[in-house]
N, C-alpha and C. Protein backbone atom coordinates (compact mmCIF):
# COMPACT_ATOMS: atom_id res chain seq x y z
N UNK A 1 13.11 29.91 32.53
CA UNK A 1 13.14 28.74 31.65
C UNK A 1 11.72 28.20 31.45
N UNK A 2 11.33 27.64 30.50
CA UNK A 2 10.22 27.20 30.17
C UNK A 2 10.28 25.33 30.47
N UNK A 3 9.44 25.37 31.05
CA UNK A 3 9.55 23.52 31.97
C UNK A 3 8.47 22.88 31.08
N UNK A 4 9.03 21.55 30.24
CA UNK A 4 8.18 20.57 29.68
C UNK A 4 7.78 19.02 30.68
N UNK A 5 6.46 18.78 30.29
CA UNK A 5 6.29 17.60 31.00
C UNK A 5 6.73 16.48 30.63
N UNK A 6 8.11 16.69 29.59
CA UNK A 6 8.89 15.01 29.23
C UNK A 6 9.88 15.76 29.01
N UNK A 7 11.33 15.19 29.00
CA UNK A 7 12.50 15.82 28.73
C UNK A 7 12.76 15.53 27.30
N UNK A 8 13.50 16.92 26.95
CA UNK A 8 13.78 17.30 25.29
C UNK A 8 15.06 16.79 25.09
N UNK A 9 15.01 16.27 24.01
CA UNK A 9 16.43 15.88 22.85
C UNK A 9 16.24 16.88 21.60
N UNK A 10 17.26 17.38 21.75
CA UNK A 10 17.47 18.18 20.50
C UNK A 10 18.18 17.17 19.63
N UNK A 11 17.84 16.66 18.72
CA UNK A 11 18.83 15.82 17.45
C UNK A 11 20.02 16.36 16.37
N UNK A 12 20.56 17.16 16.75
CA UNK A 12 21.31 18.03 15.97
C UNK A 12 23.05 18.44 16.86
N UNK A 13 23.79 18.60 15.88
CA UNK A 13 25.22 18.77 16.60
C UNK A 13 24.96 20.20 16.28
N UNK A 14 24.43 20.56 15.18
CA UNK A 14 24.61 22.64 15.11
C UNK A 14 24.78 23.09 16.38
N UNK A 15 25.70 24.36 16.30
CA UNK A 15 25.75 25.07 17.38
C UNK A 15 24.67 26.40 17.45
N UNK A 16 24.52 26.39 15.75
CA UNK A 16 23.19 27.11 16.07
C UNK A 16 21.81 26.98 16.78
N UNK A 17 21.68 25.98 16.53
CA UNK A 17 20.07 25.18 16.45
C UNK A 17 20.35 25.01 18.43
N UNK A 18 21.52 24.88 19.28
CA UNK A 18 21.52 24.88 20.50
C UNK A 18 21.51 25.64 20.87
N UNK A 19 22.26 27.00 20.42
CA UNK A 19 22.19 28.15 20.38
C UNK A 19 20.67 28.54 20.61
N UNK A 20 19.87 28.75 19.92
CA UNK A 20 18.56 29.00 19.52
C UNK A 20 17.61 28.39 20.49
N UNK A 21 17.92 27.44 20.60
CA UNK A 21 16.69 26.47 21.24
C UNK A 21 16.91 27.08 23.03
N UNK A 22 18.01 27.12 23.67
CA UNK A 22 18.47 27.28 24.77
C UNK A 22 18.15 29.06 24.69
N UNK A 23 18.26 29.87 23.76
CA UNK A 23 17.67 31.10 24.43
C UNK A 23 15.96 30.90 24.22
N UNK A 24 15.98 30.59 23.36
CA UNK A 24 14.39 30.40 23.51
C UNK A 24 13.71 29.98 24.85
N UNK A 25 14.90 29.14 26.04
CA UNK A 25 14.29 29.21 26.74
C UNK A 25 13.88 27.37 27.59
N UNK A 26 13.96 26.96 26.70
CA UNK A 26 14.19 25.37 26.83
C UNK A 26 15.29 24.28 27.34
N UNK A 27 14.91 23.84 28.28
CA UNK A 27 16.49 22.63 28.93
C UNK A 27 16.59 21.49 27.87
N UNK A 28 17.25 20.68 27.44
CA UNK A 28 17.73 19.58 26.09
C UNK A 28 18.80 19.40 26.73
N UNK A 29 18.58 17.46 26.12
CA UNK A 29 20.20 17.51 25.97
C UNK A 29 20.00 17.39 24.32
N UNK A 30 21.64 17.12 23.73
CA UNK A 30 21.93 16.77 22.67
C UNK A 30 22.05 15.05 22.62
N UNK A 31 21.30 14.92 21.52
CA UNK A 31 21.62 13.24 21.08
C UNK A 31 21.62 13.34 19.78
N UNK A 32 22.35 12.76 18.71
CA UNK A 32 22.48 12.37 17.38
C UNK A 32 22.49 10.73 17.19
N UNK A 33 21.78 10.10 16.19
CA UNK A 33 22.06 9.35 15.55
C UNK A 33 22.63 9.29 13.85
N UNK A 34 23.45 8.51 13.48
CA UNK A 34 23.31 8.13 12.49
C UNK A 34 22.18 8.50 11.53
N UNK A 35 22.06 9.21 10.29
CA UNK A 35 21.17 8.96 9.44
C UNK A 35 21.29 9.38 8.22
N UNK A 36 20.84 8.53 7.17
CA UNK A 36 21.02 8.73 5.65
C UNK A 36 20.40 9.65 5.32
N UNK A 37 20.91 10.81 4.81
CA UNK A 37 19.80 12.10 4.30
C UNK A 37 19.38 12.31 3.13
N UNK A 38 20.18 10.69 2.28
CA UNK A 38 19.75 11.16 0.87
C UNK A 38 17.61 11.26 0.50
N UNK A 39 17.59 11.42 -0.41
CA UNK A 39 16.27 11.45 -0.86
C UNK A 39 15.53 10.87 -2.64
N UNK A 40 14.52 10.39 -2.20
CA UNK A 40 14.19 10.38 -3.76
C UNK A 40 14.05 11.38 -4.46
N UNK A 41 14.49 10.79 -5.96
CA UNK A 41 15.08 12.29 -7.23
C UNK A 41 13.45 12.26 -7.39
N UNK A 42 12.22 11.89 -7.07
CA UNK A 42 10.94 12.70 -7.73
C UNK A 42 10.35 13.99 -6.27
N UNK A 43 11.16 13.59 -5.81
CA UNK A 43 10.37 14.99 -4.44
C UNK A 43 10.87 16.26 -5.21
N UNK A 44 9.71 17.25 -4.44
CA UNK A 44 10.20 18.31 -5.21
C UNK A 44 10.61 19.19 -3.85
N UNK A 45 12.07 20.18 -4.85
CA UNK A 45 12.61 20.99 -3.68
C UNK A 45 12.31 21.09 -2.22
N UNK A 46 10.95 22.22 -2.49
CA UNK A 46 10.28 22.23 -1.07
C UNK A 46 9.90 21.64 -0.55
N UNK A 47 9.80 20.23 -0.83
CA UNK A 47 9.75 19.18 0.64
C UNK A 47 10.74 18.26 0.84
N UNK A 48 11.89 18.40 0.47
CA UNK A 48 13.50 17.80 1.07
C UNK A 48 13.74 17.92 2.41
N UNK A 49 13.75 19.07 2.60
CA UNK A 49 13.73 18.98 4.24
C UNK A 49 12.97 18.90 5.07
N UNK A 50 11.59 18.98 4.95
CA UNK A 50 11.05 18.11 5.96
C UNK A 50 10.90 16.47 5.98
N UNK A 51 11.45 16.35 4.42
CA UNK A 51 11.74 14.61 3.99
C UNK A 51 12.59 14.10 5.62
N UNK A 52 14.04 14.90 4.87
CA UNK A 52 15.18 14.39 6.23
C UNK A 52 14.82 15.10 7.18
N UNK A 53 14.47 15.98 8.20
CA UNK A 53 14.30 15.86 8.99
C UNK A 53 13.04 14.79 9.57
N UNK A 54 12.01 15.03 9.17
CA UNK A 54 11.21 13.28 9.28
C UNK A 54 12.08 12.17 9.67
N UNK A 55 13.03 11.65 8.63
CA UNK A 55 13.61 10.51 8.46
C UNK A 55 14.74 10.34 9.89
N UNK A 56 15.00 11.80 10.45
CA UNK A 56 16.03 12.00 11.62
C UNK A 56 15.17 11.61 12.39
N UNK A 57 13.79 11.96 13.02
CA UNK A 57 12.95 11.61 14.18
C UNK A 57 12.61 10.29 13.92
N UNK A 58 12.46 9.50 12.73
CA UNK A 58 12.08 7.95 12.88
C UNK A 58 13.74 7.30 13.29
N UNK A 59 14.62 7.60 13.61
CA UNK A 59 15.72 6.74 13.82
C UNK A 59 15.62 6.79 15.44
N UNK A 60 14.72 7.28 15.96
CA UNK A 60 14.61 7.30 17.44
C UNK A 60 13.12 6.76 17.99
N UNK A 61 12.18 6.63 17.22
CA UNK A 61 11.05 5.55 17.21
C UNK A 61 11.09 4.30 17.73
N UNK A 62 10.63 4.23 18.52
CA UNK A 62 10.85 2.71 19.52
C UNK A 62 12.12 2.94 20.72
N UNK A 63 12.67 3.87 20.76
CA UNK A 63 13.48 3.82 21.55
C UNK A 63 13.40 5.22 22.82
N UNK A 64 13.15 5.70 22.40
CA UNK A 64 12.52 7.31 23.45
C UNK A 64 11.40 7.70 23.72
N UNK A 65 10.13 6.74 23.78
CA UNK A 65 9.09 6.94 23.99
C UNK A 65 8.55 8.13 25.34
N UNK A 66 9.74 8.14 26.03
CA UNK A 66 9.08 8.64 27.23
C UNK A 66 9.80 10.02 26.92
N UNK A 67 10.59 10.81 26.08
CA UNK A 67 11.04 12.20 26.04
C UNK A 67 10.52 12.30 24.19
N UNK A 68 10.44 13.89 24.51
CA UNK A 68 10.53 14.28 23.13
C UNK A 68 11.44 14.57 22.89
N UNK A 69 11.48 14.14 21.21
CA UNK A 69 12.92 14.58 20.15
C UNK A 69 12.48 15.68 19.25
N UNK A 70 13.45 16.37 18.75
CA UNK A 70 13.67 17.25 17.91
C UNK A 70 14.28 17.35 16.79
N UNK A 71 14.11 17.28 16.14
CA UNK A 71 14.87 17.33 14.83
C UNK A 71 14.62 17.76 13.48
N UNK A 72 15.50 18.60 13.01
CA UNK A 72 15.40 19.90 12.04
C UNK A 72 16.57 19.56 10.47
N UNK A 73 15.95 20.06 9.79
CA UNK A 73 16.99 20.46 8.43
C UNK A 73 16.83 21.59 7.79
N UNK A 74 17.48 22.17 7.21
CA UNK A 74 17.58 23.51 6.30
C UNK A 74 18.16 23.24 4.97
N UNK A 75 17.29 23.34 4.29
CA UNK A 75 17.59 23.55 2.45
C UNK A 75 17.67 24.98 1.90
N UNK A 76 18.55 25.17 1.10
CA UNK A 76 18.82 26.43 0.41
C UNK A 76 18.68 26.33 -1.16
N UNK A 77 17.46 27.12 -1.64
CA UNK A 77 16.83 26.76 -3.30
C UNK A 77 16.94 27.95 -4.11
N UNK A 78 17.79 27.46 -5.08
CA UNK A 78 18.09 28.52 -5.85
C UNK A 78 17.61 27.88 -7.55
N UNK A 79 17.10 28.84 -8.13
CA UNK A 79 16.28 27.87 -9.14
C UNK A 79 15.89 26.59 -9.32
N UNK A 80 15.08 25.94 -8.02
CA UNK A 80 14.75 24.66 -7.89
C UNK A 80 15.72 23.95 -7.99
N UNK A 81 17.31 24.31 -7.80
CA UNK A 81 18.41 23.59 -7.40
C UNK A 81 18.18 23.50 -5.54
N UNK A 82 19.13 22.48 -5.62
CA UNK A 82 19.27 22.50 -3.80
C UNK A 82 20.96 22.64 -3.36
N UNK A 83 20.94 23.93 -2.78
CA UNK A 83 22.36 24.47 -2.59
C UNK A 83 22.64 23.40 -1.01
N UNK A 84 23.29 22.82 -0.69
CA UNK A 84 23.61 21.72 0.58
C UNK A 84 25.24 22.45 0.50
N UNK A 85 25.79 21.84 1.60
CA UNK A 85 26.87 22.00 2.23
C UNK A 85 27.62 22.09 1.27
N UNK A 86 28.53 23.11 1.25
CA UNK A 86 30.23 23.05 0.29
C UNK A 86 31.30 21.95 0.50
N UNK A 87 31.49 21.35 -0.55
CA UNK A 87 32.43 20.32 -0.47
C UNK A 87 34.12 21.04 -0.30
N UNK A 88 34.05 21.78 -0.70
CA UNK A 88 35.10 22.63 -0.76
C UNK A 88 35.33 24.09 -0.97
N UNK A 89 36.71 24.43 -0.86
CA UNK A 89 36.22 26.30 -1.15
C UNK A 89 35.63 26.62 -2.68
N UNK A 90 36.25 25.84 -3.39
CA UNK A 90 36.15 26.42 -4.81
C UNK A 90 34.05 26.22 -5.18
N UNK A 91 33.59 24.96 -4.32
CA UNK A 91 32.44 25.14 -4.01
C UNK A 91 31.57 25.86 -3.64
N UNK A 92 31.87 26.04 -2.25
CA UNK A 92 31.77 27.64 -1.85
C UNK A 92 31.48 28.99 -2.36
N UNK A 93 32.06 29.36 -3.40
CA UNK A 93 32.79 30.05 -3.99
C UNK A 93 31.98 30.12 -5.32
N UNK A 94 31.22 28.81 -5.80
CA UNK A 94 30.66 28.80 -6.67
C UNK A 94 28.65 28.97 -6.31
N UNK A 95 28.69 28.47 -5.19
CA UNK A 95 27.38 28.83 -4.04
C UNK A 95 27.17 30.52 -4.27
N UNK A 96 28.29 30.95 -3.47
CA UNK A 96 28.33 31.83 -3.48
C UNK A 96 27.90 33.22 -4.27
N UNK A 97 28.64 32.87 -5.62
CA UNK A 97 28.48 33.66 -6.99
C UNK A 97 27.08 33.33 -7.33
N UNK A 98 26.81 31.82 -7.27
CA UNK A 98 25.19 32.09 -7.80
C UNK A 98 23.98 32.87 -6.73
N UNK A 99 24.38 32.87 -5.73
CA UNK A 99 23.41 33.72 -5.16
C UNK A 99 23.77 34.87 -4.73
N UNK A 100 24.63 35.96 -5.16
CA UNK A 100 25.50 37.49 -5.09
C UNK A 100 24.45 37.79 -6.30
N UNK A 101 23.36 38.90 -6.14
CA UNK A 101 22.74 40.16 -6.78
C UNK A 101 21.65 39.28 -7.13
N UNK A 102 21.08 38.04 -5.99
CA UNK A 102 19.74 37.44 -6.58
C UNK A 102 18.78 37.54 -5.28
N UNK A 103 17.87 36.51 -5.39
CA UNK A 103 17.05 36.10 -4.21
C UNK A 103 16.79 34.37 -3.99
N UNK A 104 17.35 33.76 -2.77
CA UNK A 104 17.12 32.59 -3.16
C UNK A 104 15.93 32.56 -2.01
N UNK A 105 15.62 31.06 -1.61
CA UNK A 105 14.34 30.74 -1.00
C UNK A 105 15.45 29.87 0.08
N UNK A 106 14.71 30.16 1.49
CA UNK A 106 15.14 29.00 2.73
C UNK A 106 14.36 28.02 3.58
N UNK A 107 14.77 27.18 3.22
CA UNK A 107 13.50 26.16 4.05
C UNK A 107 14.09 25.55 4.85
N UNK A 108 13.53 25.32 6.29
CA UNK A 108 13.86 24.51 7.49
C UNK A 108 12.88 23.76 8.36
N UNK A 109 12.81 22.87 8.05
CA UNK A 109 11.32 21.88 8.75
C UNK A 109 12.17 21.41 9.93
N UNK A 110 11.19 21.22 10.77
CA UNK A 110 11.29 20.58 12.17
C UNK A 110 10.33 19.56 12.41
N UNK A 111 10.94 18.67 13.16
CA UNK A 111 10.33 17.35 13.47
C UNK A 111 9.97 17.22 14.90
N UNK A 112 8.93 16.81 15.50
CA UNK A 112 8.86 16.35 16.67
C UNK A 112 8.41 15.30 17.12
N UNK A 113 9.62 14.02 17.40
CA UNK A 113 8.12 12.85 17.87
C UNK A 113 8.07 12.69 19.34
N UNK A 114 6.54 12.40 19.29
CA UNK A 114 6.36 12.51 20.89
C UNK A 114 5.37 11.49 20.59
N UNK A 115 5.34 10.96 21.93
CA UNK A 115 4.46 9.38 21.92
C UNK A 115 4.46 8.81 20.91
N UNK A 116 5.66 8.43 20.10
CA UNK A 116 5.75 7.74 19.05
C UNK A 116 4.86 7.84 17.53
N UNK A 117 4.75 9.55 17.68
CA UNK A 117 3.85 9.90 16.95
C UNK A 117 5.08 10.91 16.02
N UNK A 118 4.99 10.83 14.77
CA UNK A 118 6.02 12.07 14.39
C UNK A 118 4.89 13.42 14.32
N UNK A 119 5.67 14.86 13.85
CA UNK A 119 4.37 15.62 13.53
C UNK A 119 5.79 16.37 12.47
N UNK A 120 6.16 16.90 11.18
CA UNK A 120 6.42 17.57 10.48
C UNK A 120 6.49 19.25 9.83
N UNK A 121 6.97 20.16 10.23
CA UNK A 121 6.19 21.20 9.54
C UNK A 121 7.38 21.91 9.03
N UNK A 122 7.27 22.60 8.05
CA UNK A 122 8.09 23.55 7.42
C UNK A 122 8.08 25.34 7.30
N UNK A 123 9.55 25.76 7.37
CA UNK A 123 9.33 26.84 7.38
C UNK A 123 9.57 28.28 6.52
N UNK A 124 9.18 28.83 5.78
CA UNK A 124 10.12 29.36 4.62
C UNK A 124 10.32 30.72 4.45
N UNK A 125 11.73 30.82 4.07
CA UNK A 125 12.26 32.44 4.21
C UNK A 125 12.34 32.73 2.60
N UNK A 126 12.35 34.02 2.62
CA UNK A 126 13.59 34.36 1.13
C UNK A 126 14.40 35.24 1.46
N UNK A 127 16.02 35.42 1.15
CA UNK A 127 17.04 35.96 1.03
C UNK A 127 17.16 36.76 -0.10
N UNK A 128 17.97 37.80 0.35
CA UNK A 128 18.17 38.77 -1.05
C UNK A 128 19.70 39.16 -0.78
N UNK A 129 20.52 38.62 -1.63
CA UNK A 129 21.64 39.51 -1.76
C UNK A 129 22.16 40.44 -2.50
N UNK A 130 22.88 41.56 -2.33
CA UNK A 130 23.10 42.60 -3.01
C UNK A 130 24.28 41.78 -3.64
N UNK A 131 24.77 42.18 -4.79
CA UNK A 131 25.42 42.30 -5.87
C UNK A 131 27.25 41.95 -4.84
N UNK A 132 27.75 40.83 -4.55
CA UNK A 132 28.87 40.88 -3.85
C UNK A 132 30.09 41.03 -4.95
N UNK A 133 31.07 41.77 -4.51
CA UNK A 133 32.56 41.54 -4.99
C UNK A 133 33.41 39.91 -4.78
N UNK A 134 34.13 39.48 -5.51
CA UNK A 134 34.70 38.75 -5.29
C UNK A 134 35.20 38.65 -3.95
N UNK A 135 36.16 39.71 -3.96
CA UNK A 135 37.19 40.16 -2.61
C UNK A 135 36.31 40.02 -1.23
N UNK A 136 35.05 39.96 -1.22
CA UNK A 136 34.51 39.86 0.08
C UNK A 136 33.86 38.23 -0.08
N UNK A 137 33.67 37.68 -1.26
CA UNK A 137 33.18 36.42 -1.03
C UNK A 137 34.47 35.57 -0.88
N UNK A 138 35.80 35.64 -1.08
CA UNK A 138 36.81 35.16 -0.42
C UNK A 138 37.48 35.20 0.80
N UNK A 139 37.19 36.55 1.27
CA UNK A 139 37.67 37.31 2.53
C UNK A 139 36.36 35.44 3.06
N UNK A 140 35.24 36.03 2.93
CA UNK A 140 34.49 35.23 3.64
C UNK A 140 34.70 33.80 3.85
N UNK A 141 34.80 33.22 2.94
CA UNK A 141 35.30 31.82 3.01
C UNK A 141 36.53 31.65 3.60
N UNK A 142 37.24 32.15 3.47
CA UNK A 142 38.84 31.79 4.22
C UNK A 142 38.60 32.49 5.46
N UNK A 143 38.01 33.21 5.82
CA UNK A 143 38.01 33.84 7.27
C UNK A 143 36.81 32.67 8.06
N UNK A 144 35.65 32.44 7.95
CA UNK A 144 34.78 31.31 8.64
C UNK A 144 34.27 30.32 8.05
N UNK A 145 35.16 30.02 7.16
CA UNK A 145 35.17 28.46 6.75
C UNK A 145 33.61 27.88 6.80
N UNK A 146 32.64 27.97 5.84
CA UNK A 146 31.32 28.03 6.04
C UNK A 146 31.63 26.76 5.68
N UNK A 147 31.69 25.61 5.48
CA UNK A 147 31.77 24.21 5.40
C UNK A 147 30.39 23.37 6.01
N UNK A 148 30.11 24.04 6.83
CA UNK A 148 28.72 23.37 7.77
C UNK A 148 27.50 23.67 7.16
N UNK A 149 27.32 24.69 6.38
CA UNK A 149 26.51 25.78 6.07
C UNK A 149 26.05 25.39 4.71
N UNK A 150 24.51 25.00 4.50
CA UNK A 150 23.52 25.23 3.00
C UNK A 150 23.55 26.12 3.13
N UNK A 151 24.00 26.11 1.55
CA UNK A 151 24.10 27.02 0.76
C UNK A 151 25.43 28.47 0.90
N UNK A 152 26.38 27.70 1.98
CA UNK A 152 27.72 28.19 2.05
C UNK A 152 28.24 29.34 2.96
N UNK A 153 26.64 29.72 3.06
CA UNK A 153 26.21 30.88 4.22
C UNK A 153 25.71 31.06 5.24
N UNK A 154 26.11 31.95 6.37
CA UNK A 154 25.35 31.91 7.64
C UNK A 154 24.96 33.54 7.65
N UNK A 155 23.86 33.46 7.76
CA UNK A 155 23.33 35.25 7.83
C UNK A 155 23.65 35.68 8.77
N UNK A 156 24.01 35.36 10.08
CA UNK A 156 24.37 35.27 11.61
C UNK A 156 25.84 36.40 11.20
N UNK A 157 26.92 35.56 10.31
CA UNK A 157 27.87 35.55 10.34
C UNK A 157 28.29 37.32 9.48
N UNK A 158 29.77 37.23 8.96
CA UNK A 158 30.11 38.94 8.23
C UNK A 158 29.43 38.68 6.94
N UNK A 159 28.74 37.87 6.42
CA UNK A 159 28.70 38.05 5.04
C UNK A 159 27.10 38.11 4.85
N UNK A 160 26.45 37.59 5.90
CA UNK A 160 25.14 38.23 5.77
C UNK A 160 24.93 39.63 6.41
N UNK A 161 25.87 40.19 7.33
CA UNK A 161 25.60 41.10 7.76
C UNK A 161 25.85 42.30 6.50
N UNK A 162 26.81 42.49 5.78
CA UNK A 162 27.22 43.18 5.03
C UNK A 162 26.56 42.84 3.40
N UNK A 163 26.35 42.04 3.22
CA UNK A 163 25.42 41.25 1.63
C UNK A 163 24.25 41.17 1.90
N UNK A 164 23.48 40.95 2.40
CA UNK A 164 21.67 40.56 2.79
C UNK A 164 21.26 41.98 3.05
N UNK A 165 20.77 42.68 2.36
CA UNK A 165 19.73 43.41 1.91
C UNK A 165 18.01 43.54 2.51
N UNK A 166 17.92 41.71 1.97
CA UNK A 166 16.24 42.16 2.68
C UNK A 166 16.18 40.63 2.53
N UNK A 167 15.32 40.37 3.60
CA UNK A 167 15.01 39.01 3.90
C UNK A 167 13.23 38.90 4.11
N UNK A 168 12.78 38.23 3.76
CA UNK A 168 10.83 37.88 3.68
C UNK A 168 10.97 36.77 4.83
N UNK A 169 10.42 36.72 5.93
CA UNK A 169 10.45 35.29 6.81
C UNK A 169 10.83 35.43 7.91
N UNK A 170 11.31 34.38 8.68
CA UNK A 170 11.90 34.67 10.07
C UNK A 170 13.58 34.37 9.63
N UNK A 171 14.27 35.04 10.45
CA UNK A 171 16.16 35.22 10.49
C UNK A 171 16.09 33.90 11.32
N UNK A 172 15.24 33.47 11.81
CA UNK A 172 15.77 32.48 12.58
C UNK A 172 15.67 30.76 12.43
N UNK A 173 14.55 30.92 11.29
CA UNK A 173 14.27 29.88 10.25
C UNK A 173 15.82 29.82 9.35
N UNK A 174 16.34 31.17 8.89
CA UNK A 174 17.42 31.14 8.50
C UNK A 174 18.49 30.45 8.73
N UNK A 175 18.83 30.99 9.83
CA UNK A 175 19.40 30.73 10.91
C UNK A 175 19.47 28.70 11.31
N UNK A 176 18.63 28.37 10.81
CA UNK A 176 18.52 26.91 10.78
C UNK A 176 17.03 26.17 11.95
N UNK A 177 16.70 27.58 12.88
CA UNK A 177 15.74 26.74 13.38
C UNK A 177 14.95 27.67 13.64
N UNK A 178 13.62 27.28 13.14
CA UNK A 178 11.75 28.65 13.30
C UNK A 178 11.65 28.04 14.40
N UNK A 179 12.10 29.33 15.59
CA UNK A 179 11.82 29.11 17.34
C UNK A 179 10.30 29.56 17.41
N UNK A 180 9.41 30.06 16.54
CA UNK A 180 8.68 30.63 17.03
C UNK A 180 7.41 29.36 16.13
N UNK A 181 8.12 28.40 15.48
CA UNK A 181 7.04 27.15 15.30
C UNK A 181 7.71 25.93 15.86
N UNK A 182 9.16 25.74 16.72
CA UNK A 182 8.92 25.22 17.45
C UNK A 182 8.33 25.47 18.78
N UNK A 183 8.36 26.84 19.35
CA UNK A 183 7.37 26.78 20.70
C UNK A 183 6.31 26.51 20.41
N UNK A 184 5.20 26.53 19.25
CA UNK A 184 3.98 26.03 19.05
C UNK A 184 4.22 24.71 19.24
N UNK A 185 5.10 23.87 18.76
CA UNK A 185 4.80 22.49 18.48
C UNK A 185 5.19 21.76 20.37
N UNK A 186 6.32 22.34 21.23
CA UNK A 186 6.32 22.22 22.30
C UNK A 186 4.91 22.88 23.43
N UNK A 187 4.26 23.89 22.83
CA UNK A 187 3.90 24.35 23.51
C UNK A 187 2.69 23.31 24.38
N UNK A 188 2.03 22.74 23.70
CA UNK A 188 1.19 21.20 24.60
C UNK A 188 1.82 20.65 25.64
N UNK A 189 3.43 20.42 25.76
CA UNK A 189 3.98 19.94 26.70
C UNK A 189 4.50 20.69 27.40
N UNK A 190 3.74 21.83 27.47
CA UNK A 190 4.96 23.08 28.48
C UNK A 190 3.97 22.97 30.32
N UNK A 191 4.67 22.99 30.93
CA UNK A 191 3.60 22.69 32.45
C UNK A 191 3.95 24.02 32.97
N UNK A 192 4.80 24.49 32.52
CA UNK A 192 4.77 26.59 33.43
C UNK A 192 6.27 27.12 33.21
N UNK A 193 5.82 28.30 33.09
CA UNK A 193 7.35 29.24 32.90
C UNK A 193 7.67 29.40 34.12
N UNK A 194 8.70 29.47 34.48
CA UNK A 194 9.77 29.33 35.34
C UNK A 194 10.99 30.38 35.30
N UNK A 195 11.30 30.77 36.43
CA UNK A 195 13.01 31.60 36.38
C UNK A 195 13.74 31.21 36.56
C-alpha cells in the first residue's frame, strides 16, 4: 500500500473510481456531499468537467483541512455536444447510435484540495467505435443497465469489449479516473510504500 501523510477522501459513490483508486494502491474512505453540477452555457465542452469536479472539492473547504479530498468527473463529447448520464433506455439507445461507427472524445478532471488549496487537472481520451448492430446495443442496455454511465457506456463492461476498436489515452481516464495523474498529484504526500 502506498502511505500518505494526511488521510484520503475519495468524493465519489462510483464503484469504479474505488475500484481504481484502491488498486492503485491507496487507503480512503468514501465521503460525498451534496453538489449542484450544473454549469454556465458559455464554458466550452472541454472544461465542464474540471468545472464540476472543482465545484465538488469547494463543498469541503473549511471543513477538512487536515485530510485530502478527491474529487473527479467524466464528460463524454461528441460533436461539442456533452453526452451525461441516460435518463432512460430510449436515451441510451439514442447515446448509443450516435456514437456506433464514430470517434468521440473523454474527459475526466480530478480535483485535489489539500491545505485548503484546490489544484484541478484534466484528462483526455478518444474512443472509437466500430459500426454496432442494433441487437447488441439493446442486448447491452437491458443486460447492465448503464444508467450511471456518460455517455451510456462503460468500456470496462461487454460493449466496450466487443465495439471499441481503438482508443488514444489512458482506459483508465475512461474508465472515470487517470490513476496515473492522480499518483502525481498525491505523490507530495506519499511518506513510503509499504506491504
Amino acid at each position: 500500500m502506498l502511505s500518505l501523510n494526511k488521510p484520503l477522501i475519495l468524493a465519489s459513490n462510483s464503484p469504479r473510481r474505488k475500484q481504481l483508486l484502491n488498486k492503485a494502491g491507496f487507503t480512503f474512505a468514501v465521503e460525498v456531499l451534496p453538489t449542484d453540477e450544473t454549469y454556465p452555457e458559455n464554458l466550452l465542452p472541454g472544461e465542464i468537467a474540471g468545472y464540476i469536479s472543482h465545484r465538488k472539492a469547494e463543498m469541503f473547504q473549511g471543513t477538512h483541512g487536515d485530510k485530502l479530498v478527491l474529487t473527479a468527473d467524466t464528460v463524454v463529447i461528441k460533436e461539442n455536444h456533452i453526452l451525461g448520464k441516460p435518463k432512460d433506455k430510449e436515451d441510451a439507445l439514442r447515446m448509443l447510435n450516435l456514437l456506433s461507427g464514430t470517434t468521440h472524445e473523454v474527459i475526466t478532471a480530478v480535483s485535489l484540495l489539500a491545505d485548503e488549496t484546490i489544484t484541478t487537472l484534466s484528462d483526455v481520451a478518444l474512443v472509437s467505435f466500430r459500426k454496432l448492430e442494433l441487437t447488441e446495443i439493446n442486448h447491452y442496455i437491458e443486460q447492465y443497465k448503464p444508467f450511471d454511465k456518460a455517455g451510456s457506456y462503460g468500456i470496462q463492461e461487454w460493449i466496450g469489449m466487443i465495439g471499441i476498436d481503438k482508443i488514444e489515452g489512458s482506459f483508465y481516464s475512461i474508465m472515470g479516473l487517470p490513476v496515473h495523474v492522480v499518483y502525481q498529484m498525491l505523490k507530495p504526500y506519499m511518506t513510503r510504500f509499504s506491504k
